[in-house]
Protein backbone atom coordinates (compact mmCIF):
# COMPACT_ATOMS: atom_id res chain seq x y z
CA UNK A 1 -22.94 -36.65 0.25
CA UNK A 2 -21.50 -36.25 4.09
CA UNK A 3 -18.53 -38.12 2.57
CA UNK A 4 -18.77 -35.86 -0.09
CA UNK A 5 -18.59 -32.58 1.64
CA UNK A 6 -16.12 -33.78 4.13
CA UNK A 7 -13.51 -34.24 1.40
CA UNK A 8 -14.44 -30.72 0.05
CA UNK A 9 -14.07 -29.63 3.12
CA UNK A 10 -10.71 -30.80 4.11
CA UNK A 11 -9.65 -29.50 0.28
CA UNK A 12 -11.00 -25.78 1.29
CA UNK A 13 -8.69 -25.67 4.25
CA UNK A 14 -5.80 -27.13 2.84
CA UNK A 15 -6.44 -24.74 0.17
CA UNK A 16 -6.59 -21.89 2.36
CA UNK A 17 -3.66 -23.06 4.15
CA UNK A 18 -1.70 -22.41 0.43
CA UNK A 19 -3.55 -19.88 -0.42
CA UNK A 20 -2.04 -17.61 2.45
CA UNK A 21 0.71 -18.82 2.48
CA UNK A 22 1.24 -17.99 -0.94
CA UNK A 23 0.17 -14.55 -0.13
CA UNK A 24 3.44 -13.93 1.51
CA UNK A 25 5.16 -14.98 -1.50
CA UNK A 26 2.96 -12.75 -3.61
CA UNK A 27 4.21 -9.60 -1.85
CA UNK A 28 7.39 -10.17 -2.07
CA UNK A 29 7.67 -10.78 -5.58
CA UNK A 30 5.76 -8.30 -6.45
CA UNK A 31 7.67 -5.87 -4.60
CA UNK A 32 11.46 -6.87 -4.63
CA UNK A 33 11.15 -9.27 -7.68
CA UNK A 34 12.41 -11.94 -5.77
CA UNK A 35 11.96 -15.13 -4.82
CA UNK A 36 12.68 -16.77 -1.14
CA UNK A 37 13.21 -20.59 -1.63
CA UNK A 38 14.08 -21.31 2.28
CA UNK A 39 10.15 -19.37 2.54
CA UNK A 40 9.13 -22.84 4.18
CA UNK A 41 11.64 -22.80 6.13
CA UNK A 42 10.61 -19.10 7.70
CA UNK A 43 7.42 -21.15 9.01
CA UNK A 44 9.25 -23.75 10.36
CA UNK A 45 11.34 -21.70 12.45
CA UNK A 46 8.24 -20.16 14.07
CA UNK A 47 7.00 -23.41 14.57
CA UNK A 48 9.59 -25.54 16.10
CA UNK A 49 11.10 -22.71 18.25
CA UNK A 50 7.71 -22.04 19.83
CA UNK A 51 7.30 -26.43 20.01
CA UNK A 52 11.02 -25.54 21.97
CA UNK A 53 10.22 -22.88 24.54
CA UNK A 54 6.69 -24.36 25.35
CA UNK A 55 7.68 -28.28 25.16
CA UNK A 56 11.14 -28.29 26.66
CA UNK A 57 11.65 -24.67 28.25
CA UNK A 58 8.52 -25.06 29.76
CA UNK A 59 7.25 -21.46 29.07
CA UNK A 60 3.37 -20.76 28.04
CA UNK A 61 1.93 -21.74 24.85
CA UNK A 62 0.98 -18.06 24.46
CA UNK A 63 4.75 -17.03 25.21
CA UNK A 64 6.43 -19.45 22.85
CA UNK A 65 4.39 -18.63 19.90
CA UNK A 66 4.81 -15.20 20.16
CA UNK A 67 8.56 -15.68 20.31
CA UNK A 68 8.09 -18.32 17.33
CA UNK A 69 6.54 -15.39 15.37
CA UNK A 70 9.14 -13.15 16.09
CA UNK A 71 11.97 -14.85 15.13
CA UNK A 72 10.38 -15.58 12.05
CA UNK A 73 9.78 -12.20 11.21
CA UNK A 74 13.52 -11.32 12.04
CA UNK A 75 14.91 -14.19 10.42
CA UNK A 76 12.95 -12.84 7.15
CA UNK A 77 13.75 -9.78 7.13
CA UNK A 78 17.33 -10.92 7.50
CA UNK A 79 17.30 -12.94 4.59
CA UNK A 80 16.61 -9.70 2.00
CA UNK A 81 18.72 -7.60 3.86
CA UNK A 82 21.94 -9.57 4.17
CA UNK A 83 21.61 -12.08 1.18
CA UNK A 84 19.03 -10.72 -1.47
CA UNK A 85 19.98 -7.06 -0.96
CA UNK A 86 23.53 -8.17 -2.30
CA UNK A 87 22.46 -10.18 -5.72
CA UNK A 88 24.03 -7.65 -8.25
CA UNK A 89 21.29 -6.49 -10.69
CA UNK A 90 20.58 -8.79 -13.44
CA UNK A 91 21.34 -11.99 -12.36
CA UNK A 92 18.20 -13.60 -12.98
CA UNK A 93 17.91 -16.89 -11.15
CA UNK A 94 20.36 -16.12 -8.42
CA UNK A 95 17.97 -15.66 -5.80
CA UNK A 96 16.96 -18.80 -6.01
CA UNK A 97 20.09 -20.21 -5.62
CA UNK A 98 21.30 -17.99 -3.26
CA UNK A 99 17.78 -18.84 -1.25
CA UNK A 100 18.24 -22.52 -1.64
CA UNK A 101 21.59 -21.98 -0.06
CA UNK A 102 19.54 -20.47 3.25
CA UNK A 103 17.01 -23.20 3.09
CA UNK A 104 19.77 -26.30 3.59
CA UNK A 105 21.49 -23.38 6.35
CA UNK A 106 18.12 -23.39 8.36
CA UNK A 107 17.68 -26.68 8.24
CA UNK A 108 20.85 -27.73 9.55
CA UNK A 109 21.41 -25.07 12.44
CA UNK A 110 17.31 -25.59 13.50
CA UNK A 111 18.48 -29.82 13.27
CA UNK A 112 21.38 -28.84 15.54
CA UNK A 113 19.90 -26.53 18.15
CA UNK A 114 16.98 -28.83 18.52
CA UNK A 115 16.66 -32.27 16.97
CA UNK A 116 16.12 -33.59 13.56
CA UNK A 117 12.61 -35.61 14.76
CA UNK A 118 9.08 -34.89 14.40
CA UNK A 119 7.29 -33.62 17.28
CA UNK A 120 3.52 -33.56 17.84
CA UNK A 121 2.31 -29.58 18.42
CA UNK A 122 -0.34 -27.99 20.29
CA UNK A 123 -3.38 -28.41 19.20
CA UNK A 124 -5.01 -24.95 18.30
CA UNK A 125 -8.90 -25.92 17.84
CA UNK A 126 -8.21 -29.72 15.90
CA UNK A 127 -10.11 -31.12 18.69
CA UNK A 128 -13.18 -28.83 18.87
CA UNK A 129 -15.48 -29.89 16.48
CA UNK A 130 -19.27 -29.52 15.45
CA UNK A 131 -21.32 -30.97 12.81
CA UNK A 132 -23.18 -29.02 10.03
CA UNK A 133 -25.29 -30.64 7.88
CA UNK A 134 -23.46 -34.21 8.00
CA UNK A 135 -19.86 -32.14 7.89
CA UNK A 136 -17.64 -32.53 10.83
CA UNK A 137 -16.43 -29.13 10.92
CA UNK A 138 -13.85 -28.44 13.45
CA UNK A 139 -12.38 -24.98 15.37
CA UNK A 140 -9.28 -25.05 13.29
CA UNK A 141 -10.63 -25.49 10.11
CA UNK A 142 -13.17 -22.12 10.68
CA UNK A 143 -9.73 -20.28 12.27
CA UNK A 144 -7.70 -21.65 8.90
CA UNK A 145 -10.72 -20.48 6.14
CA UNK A 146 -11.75 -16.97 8.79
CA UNK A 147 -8.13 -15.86 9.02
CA UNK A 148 -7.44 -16.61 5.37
CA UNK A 149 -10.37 -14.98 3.39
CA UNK A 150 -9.94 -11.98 6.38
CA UNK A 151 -5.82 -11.44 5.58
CA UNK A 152 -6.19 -11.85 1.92
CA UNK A 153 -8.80 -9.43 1.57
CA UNK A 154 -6.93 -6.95 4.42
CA UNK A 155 -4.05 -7.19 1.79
CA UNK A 156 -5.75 -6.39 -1.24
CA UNK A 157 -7.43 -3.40 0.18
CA UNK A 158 -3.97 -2.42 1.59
CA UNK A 159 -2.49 -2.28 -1.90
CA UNK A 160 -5.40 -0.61 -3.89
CA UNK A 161 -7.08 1.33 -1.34
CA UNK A 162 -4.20 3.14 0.71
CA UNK A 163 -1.42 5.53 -0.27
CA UNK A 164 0.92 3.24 1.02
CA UNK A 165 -0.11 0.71 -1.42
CA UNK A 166 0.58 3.71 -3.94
CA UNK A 167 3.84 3.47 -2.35
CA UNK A 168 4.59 -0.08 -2.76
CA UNK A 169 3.23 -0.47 -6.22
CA UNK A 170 5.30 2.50 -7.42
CA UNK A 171 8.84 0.93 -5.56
CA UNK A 172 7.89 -2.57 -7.23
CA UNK A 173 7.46 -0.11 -10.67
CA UNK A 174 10.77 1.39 -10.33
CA UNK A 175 12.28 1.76 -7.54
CA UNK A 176 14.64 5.34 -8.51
CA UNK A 177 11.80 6.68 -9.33
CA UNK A 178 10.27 6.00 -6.22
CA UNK A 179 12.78 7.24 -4.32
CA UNK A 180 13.41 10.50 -6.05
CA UNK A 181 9.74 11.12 -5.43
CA UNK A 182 10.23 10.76 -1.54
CA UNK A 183 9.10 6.92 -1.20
CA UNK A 184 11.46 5.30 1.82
CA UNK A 185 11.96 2.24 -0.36
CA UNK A 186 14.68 0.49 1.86
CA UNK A 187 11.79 0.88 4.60
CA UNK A 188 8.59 -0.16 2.44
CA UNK A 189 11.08 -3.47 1.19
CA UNK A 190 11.75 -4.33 4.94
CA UNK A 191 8.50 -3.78 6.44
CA UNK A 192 7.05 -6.13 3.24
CA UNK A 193 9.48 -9.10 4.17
CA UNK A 194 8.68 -8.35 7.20
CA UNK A 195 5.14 -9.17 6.59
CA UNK A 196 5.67 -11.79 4.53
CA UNK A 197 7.61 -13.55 7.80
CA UNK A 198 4.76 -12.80 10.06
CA UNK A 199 2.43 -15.03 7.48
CA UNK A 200 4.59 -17.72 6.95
CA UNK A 201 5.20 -17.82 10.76
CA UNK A 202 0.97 -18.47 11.67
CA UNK A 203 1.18 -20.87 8.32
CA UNK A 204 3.66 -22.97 9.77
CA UNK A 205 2.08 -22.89 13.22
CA UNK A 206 -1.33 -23.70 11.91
CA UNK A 207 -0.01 -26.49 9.78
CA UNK A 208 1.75 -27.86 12.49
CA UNK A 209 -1.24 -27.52 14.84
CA UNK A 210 -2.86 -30.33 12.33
CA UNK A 211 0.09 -32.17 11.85
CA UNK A 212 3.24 -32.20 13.41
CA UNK A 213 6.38 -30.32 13.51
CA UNK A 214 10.27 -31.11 12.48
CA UNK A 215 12.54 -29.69 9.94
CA UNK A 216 11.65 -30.34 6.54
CA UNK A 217 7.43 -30.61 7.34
CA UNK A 218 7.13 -27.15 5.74
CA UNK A 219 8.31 -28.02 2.23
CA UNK A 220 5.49 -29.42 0.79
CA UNK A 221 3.14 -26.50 1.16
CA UNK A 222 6.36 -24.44 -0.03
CA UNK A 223 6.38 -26.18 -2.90
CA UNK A 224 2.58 -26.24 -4.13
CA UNK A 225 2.38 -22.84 -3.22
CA UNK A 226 4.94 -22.59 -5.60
CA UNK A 227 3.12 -24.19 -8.20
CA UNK A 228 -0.27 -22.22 -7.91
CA UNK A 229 1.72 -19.32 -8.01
CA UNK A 230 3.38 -20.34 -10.70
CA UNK A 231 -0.14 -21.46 -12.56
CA UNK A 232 -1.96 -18.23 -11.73
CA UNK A 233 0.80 -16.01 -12.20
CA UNK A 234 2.96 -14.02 -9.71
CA UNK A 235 2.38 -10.66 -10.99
CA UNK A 236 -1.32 -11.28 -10.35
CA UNK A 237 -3.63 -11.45 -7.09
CA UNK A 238 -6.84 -13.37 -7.20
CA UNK A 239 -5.48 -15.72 -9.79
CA UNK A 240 -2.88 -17.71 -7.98
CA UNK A 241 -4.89 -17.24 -4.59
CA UNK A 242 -8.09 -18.76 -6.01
CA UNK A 243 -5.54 -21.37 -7.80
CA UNK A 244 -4.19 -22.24 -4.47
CA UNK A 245 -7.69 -23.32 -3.04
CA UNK A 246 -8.75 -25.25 -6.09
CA UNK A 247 -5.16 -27.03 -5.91
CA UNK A 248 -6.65 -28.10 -2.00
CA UNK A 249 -9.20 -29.09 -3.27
CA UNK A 250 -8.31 -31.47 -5.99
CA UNK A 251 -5.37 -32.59 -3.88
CA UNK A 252 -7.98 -33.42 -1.37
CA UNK A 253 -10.35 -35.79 -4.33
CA UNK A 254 -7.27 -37.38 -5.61
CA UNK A 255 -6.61 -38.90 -2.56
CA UNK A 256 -10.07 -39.51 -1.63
CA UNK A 257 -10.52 -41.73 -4.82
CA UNK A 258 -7.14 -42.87 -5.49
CA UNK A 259 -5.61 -43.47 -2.24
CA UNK A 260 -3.49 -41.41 0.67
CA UNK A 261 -0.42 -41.88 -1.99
CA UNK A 262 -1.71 -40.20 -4.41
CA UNK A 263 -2.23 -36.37 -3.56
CA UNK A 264 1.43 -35.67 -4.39
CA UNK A 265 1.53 -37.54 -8.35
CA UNK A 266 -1.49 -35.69 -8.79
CA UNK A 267 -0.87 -32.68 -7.80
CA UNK A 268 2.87 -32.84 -10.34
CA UNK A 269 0.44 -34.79 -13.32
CA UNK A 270 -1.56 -31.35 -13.24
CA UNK A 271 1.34 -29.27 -13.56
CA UNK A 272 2.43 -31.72 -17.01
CA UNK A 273 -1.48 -31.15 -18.30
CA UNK A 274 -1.27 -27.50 -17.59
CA UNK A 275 2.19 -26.78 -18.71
CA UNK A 276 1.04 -28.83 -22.00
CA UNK A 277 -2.71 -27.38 -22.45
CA UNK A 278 -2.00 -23.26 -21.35
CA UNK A 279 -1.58 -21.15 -24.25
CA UNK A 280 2.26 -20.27 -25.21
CA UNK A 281 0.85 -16.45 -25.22
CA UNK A 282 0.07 -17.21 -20.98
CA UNK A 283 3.39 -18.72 -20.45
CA UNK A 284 5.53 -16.32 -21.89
CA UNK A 285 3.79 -13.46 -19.72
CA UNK A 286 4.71 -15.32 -16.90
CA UNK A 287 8.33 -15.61 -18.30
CA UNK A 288 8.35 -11.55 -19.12
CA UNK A 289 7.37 -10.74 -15.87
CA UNK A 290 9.96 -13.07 -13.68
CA UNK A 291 12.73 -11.76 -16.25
């Protein structure tokens, strides 16, 4: 059962982990209607600079994470207003292209102004550990599922509970409209990718804090946040969230009982059982809403 609960426990975190970072995806669909394919790649720009400025600039750990952050959050915000901001309307499909563009861009210049190797990170609670009930359970893991279930709810409250929620539904609804009605919707779109840099930014660095850091060590978790999104729906909020933690989860079983190899095939064989199983009527909502 120890065994048993450890697994589940790993799978919560992980899940959390995608879950959040998934958030920041969430908000900027749902507001701009886009999607941000070099999203990972936000995270890892947070993480390596601050593994820079601590590791080979020598400045405090403290110091080079909040720099991290902030070029995350500037390098985000960039991204909507220079490249996004320009898609004519209509083009379906071009963000992602255009974003995919930015992801092999980051990559290269972060591989240039640094190195293309991975790099162990600071450990932010990994080491601290206690044991509850026959379940190692260390610092980071209670930081990773705290901060998560904390920011996710802090979110939804923020949308349905606050005029400026109002705000950002109604520029998401139509943005004209919006505006005529005296809604800053420039503002509201900036200050949301904005946000949505400042959680892929901790993502990365908590990731990293577990793994390592380098230049590509951010596309998994891009990728099956991706697919929980894309399972629970991007127009929705607890769906894909609570998708996201289950995902952890079963990632986490697969490879208990089939092997480290196997949380990847796994994870890809659910998407071909889903895909095949979900009712047409579920799919095509998905399909209305990205259109």
């Amino acid at each position: 059962m120890g065994d048993l609960g450890q697994i589940i426990l790993g799978g919560v975190t992980t899940g959390s982990l995608y879950a959040l970072f998934l958030l920041g995806v969430l908000i900027v669909f749902q507001v701009s209607k886009s999607m941000n394919f070099a999203y990972g790649q936000v995270g890892m720009i947070a993480a390596f600079s601050a593994w820079f400025f601590y590791s080979e600039q020598g400045l405090p750990v403290p110091v080079a994470l909040v720099i991290g952050v902030l070029i995350a959050v500037i390098v985000n915000s960039a991204i909507d207003f220079a490249a996004i901001r320009r898609i004519p309307a209509g083009r379906p499909g071009l963000d992602l292209v255009v974003t995919l563009g930015i992801f092999l861009l980051i990559t290269a210049v972060m591989q240039q102004l640094i190195d293309a190797n991975a790099h162990t990170f600071v450990s932010l609670g990994a080491d601290t550990r206690t044991e509850v009930a026959g379940v190692v359970v260390s610092m980071s893991d209670g930081i990773v599922i705290g901060l998560t279930v904390v920011t996710v709810l802090a979110a939804y409250l923020l949308l349905n509970r606050t005029s400026l929620g109002t705000s950002l539904r109604a520029s998401a609804e139509d943005a004209g409209i919006a505006q005529a009605a005296g809604v800053n919707v420039r503002a509201l779109r900036t200050a949301t990718w904005a946000v949505a840099g400042l959680i892929a930014a901790v993502v990365a660095i908590l990731v990293a804090s577990r793994l390592s850091v380098d230049a590509f060590y951010m596309t998994p978790f891009l990728i099956k946040a991706f697919i929980a999104g894309m399972i629970g729906g991007l127009d929705r909020f607890w769906l894909p969230l609570v998708v996201a933690v289950a995902l952890g989860v079963y990632e986490s079983l697969a490879v208990y009982l089939l092997g480290a190899s196997a949380g990847t095939p796994a994870v890809f064989l659910l998407i071909i059982v889903v895909l095949a199983l979900v009712p047409k009527r579920f799919v095509n909502e998905r399909n209305e809403v990205r259109a």
